[in-house]
C-alpha atoms as a PDB file:
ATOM      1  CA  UNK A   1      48.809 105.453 -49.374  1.00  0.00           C
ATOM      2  CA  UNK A   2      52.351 105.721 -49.328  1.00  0.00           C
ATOM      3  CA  UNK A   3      53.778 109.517 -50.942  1.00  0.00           C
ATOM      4  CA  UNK A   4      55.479 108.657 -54.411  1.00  0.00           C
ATOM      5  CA  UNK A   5      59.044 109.407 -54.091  1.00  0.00           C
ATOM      6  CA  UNK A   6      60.412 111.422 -57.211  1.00  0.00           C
ATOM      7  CA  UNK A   7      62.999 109.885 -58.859  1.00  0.00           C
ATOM      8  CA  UNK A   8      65.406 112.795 -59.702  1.00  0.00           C
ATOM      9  CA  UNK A   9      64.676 116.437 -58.251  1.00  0.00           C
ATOM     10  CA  UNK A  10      62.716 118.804 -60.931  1.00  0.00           C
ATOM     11  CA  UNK A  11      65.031 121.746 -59.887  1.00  0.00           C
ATOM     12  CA  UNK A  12      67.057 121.815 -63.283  1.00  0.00           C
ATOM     13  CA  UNK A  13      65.769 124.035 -66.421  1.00  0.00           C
ATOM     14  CA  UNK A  14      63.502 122.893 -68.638  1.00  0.00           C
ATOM     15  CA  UNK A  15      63.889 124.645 -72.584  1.00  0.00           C
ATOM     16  CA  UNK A  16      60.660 124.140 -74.915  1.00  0.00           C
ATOM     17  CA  UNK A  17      62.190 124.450 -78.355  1.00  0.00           C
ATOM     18  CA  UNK A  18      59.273 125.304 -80.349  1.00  0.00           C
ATOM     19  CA  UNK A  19      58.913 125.419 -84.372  1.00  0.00           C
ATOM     20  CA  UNK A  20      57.191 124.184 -87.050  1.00  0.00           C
ATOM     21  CA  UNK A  21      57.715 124.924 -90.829  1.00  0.00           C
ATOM     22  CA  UNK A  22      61.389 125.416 -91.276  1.00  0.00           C
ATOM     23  CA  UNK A  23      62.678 124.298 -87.401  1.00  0.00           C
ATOM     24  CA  UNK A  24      64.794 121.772 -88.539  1.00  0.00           C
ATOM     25  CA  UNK A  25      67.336 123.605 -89.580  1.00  0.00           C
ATOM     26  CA  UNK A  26      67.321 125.644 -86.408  1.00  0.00           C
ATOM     27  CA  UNK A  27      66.676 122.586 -84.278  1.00  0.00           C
ATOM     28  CA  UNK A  28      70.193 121.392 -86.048  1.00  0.00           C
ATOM     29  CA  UNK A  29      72.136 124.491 -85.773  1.00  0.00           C
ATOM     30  CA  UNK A  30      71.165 125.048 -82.034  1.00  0.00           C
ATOM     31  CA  UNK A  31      71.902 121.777 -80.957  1.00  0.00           C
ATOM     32  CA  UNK A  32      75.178 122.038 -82.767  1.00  0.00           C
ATOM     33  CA  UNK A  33      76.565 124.472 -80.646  1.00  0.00           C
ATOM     34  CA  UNK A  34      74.536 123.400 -77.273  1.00  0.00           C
ATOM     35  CA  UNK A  35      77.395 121.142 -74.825  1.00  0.00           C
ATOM     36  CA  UNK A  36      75.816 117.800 -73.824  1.00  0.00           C
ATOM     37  CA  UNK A  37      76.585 118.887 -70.172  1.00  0.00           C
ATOM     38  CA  UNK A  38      74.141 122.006 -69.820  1.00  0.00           C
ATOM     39  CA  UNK A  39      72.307 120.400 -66.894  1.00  0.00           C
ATOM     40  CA  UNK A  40      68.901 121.305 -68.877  1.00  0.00           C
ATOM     41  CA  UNK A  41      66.241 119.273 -70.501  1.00  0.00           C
ATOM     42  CA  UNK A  42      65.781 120.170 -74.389  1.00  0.00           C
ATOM     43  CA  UNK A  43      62.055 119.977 -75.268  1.00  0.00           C
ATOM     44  CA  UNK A  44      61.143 119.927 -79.146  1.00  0.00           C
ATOM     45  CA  UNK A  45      57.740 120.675 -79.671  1.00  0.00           C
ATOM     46  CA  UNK A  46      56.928 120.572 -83.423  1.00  0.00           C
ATOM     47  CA  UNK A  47      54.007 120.875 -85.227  1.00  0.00           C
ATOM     48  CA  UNK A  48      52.813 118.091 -87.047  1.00  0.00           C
ATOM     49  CA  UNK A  49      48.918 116.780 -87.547  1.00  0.00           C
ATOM     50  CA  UNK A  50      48.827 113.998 -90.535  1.00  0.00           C
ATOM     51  CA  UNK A  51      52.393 112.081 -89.985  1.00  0.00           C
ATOM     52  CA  UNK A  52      54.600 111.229 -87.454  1.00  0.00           C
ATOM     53  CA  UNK A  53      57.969 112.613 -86.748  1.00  0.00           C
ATOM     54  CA  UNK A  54      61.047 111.645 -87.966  1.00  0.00           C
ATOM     55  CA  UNK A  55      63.123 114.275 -85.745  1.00  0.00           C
ATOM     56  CA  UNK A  56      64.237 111.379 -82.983  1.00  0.00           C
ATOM     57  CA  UNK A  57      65.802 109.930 -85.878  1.00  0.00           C
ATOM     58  CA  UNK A  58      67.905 113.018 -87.446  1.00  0.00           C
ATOM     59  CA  UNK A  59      68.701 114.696 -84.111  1.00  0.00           C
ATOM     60  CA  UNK A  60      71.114 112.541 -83.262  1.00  0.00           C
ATOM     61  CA  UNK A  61      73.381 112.932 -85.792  1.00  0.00           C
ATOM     62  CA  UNK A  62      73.583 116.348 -84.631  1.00  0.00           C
ATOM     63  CA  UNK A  63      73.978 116.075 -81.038  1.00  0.00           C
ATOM     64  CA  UNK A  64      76.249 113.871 -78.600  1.00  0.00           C
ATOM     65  CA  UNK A  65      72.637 114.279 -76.129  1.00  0.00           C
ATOM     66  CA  UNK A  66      70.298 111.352 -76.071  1.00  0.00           C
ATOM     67  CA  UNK A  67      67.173 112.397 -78.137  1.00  0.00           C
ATOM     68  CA  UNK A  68      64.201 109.646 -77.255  1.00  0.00           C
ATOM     69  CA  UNK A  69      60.434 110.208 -78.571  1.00  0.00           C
ATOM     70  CA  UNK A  70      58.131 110.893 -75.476  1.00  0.00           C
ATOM     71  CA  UNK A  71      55.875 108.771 -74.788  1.00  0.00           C
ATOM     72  CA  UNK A  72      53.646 108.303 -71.558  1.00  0.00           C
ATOM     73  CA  UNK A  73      55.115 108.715 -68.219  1.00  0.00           C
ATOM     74  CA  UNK A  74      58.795 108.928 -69.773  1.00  0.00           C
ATOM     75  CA  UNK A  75      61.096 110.050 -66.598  1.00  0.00           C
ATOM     76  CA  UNK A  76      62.610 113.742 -67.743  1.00  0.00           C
ATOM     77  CA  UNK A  77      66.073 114.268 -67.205  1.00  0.00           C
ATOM     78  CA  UNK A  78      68.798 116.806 -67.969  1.00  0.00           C
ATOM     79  CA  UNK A  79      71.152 116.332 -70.838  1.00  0.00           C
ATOM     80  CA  UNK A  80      68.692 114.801 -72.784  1.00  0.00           C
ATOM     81  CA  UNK A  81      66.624 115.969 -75.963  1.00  0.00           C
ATOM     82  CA  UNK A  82      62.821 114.943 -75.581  1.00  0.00           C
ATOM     83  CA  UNK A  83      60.393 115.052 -78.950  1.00  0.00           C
ATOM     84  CA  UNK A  84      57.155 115.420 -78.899  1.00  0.00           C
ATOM     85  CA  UNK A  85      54.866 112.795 -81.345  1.00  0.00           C
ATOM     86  CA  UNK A  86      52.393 113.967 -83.575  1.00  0.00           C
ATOM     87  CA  UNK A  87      48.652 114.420 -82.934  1.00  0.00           C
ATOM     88  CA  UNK A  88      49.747 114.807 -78.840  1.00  0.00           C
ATOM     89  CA  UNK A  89      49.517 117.398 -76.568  1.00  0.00           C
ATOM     90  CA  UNK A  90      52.357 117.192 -74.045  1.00  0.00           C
ATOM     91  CA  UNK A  91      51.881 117.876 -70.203  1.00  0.00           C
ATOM     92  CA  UNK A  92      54.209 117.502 -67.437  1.00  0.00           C
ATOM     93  CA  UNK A  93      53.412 116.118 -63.992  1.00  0.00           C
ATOM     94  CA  UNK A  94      55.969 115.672 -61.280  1.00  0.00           C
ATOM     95  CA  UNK A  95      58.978 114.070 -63.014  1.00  0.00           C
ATOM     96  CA  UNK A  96      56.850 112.733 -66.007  1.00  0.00           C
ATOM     97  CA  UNK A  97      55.626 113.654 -69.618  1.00  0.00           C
ATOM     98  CA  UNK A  98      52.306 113.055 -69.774  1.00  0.00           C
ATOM     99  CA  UNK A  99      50.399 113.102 -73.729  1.00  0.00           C
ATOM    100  CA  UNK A 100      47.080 113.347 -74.166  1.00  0.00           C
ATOM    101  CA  UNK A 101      44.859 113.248 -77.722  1.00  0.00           C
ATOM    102  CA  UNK A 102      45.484 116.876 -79.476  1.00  0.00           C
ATOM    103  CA  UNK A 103      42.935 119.251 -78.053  1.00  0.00           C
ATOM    104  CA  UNK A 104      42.918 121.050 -81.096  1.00  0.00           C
ATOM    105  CA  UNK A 105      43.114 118.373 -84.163  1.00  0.00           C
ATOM    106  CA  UNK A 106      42.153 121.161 -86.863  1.00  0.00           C
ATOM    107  CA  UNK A 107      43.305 124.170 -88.050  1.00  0.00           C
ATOM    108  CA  UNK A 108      46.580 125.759 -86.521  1.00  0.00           C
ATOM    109  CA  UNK A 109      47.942 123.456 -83.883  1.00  0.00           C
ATOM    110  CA  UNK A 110      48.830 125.010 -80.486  1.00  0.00           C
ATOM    111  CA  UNK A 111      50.957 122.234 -78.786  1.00  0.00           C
ATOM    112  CA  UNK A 112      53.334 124.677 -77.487  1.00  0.00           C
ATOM    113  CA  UNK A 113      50.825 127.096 -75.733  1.00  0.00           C
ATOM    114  CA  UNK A 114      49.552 123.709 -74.272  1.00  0.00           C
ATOM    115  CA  UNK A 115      52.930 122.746 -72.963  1.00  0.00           C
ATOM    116  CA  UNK A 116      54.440 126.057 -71.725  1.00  0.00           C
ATOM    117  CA  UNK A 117      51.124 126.451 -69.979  1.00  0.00           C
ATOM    118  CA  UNK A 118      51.885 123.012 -68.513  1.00  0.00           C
ATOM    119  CA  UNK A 119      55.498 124.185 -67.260  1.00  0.00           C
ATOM    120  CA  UNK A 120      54.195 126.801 -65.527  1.00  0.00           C
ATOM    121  CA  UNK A 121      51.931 125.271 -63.510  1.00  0.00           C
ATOM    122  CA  UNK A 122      53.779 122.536 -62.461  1.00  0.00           C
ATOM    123  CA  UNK A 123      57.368 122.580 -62.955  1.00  0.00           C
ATOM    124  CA  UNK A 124      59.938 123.777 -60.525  1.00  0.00           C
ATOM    125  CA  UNK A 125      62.837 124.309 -62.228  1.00  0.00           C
ATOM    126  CA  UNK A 126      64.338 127.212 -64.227  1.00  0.00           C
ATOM    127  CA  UNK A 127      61.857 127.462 -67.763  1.00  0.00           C
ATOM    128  CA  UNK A 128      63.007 128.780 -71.233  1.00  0.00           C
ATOM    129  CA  UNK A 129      60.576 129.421 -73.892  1.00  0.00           C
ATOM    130  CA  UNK A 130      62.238 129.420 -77.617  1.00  0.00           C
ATOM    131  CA  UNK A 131      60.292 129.811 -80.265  1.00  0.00           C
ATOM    132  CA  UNK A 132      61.694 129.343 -83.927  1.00  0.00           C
ATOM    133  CA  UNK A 133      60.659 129.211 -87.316  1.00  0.00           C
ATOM    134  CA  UNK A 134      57.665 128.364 -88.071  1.00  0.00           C
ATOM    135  CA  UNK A 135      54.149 129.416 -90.004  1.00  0.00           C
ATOM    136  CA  UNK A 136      51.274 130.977 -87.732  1.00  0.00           C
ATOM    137  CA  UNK A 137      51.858 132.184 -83.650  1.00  0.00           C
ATOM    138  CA  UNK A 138      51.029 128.709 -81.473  1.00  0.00           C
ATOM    139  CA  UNK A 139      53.536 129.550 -78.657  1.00  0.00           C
ATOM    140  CA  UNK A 140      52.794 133.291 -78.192  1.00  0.00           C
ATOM    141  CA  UNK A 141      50.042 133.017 -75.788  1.00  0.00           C
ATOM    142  CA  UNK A 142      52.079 131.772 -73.447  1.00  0.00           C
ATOM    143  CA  UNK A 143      55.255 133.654 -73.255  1.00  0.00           C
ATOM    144  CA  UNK A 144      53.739 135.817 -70.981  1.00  0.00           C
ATOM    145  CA  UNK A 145      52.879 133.134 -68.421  1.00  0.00           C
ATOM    146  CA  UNK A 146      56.252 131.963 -68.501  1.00  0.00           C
ATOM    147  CA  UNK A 147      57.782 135.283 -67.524  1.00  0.00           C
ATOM    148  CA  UNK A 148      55.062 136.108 -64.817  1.00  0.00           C
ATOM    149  CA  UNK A 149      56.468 132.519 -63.170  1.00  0.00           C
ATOM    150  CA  UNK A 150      60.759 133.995 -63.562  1.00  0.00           C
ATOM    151  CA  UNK A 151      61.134 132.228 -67.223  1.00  0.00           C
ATOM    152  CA  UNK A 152      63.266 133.537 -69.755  1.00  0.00           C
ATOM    153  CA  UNK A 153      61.675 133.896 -73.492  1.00  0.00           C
ATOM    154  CA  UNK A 154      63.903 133.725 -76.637  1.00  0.00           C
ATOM    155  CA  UNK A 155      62.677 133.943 -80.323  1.00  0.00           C
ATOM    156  CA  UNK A 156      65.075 133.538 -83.277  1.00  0.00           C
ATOM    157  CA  UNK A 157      65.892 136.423 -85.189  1.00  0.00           C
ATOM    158  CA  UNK A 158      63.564 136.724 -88.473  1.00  0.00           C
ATOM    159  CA  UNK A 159      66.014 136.799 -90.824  1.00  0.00           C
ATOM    160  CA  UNK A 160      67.458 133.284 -90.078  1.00  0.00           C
ATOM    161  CA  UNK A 161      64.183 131.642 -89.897  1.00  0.00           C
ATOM    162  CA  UNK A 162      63.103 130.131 -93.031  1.00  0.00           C
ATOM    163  CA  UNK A 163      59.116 130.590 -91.973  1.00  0.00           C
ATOM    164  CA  UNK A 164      59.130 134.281 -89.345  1.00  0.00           C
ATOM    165  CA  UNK A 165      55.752 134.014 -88.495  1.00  0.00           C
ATOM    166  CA  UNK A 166      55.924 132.205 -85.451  1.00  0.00           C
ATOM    167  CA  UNK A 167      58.605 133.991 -83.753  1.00  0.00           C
ATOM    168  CA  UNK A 168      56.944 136.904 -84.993  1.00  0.00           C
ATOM    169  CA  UNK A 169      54.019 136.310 -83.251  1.00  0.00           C
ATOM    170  CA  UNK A 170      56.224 135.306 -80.327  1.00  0.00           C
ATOM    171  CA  UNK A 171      57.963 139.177 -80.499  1.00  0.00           C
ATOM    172  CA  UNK A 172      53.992 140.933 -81.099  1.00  0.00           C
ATOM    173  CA  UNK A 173      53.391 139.399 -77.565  1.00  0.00           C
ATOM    174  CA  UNK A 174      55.688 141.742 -75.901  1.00  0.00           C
ATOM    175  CA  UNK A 175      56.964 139.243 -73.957  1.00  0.00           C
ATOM    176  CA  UNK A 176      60.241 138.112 -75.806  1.00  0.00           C
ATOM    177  CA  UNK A 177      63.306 138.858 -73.767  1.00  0.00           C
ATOM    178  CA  UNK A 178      65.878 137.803 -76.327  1.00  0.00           C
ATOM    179  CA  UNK A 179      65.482 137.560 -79.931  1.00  0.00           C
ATOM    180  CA  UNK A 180      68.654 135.852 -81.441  1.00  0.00           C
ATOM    181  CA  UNK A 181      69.870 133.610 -83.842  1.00  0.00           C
ATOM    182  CA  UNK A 182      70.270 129.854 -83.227  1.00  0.00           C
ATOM    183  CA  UNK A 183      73.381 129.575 -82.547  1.00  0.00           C
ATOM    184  CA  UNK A 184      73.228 132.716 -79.966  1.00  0.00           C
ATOM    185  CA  UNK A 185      70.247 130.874 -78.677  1.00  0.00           C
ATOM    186  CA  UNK A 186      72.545 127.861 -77.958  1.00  0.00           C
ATOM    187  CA  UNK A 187      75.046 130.478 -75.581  1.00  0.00           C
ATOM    188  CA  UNK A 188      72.038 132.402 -74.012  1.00  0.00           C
ATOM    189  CA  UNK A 189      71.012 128.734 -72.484  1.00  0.00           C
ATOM    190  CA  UNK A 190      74.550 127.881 -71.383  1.00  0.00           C
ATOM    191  CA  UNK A 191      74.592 130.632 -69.681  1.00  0.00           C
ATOM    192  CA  UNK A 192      71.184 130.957 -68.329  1.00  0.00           C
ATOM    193  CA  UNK A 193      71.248 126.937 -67.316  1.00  0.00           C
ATOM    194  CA  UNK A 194      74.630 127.643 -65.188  1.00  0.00           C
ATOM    195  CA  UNK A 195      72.702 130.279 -63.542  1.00  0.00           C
ATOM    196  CA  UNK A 196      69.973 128.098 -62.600  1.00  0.00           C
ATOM    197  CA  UNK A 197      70.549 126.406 -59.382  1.00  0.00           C
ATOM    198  CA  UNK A 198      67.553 127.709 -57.372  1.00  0.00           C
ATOM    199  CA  UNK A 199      64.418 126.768 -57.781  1.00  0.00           C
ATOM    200  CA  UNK A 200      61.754 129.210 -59.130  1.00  0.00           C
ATOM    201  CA  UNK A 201      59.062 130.662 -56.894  1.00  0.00           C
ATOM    202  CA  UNK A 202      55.274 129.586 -57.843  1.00  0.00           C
END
């Protein structure tokens, strides 16, 4: 059998934007001051269990990036804004989203702990955790996987989220390297995506 030839080379950053209640608003105000030319993939991973998203619709007013829904075996590419759909888990494989059924259809979701844990595993590229507002701690579990593989880790300060608890959680993992608002967030991957030319080490 022939090897499958990858379509674009997975050595540019991946950033999971995480949130839930209250990341809109800093889904908008980071992508307001984040270039279209970063050279990253922007990965929003929101929580939501009984109706679908609406954010590939409202994104783009905010953003000169693409912003496309994911769905099965979508190519990932940099410069573009990639939403998760509701009741998925999202996994990576190669140069691919994968979704599967949630794994965890009741109670808090943890979509992003699924993801990030997918990064790390099989992504080569630069990874950037953010975690923003948001009610309960899906995300936190992870954080420290991400840094054990060379990842940065961002949460936004709790003052400017309009639901702390997730990047609360995020900072109680001791794993957080920057806490900032979202529009700092939008400069700390500027300058962490020009920075990230070399592949990570597994």
């Amino acid at each position: 059998m022939p090897m499958k030839t990858k379509r674009f080379e997975t050595d540019f950053p991946i950033v999971c934007v995480g949130g839930s209640a209250g990341g809109l608003d800093a889904y908008i105000r980071l992508l307001r001051h984040l270039p279209s030319d970063t050279g990253a993939a922007i990965v929003i991973v929101n929580h939501l269990r009984t109706v679908d998203t609406r954010l590939h619709e409202i994104l783009p007013n905010h953003t000169t990036m693409p912003v496309e829904l994911i769905t099965e075996r979508l190519l990932i590419q940099p410069n573009h804004v990639f939403i998760i759909p509701a009741q998925r888990d999202l996994h990576i494989c190669d140069d691919e989203f994968r979704l599967k059924p949630i794994s965890k259809p009741r109670g808090w979701p943890d979509v992003i702990t699924v993801f990030l844990r997918s990064l790390t595993r099989y992504w080569d590229g630069k990874l950037i955790a953010v975690i923003v507002s948001g009610y309960d701690g899906d995300g936190a579990a992870a954080l420290c996987g991400i840094k054990d593989v060379g990842g940065i880790t961002i949460a936004q300060t709790l003052e400017t989220a309009t639901q702390p608890g997730m990047p609360e959680s995020a900072i109680a993992s001791g794993c957080i390297d920057f806490v900032l608002s979202p529009e700092e967030i939008a400069l700390k991957i500027v300058s962490i995506a020009s920075d990230s030319h070399t592949p990570r080490e597994k």
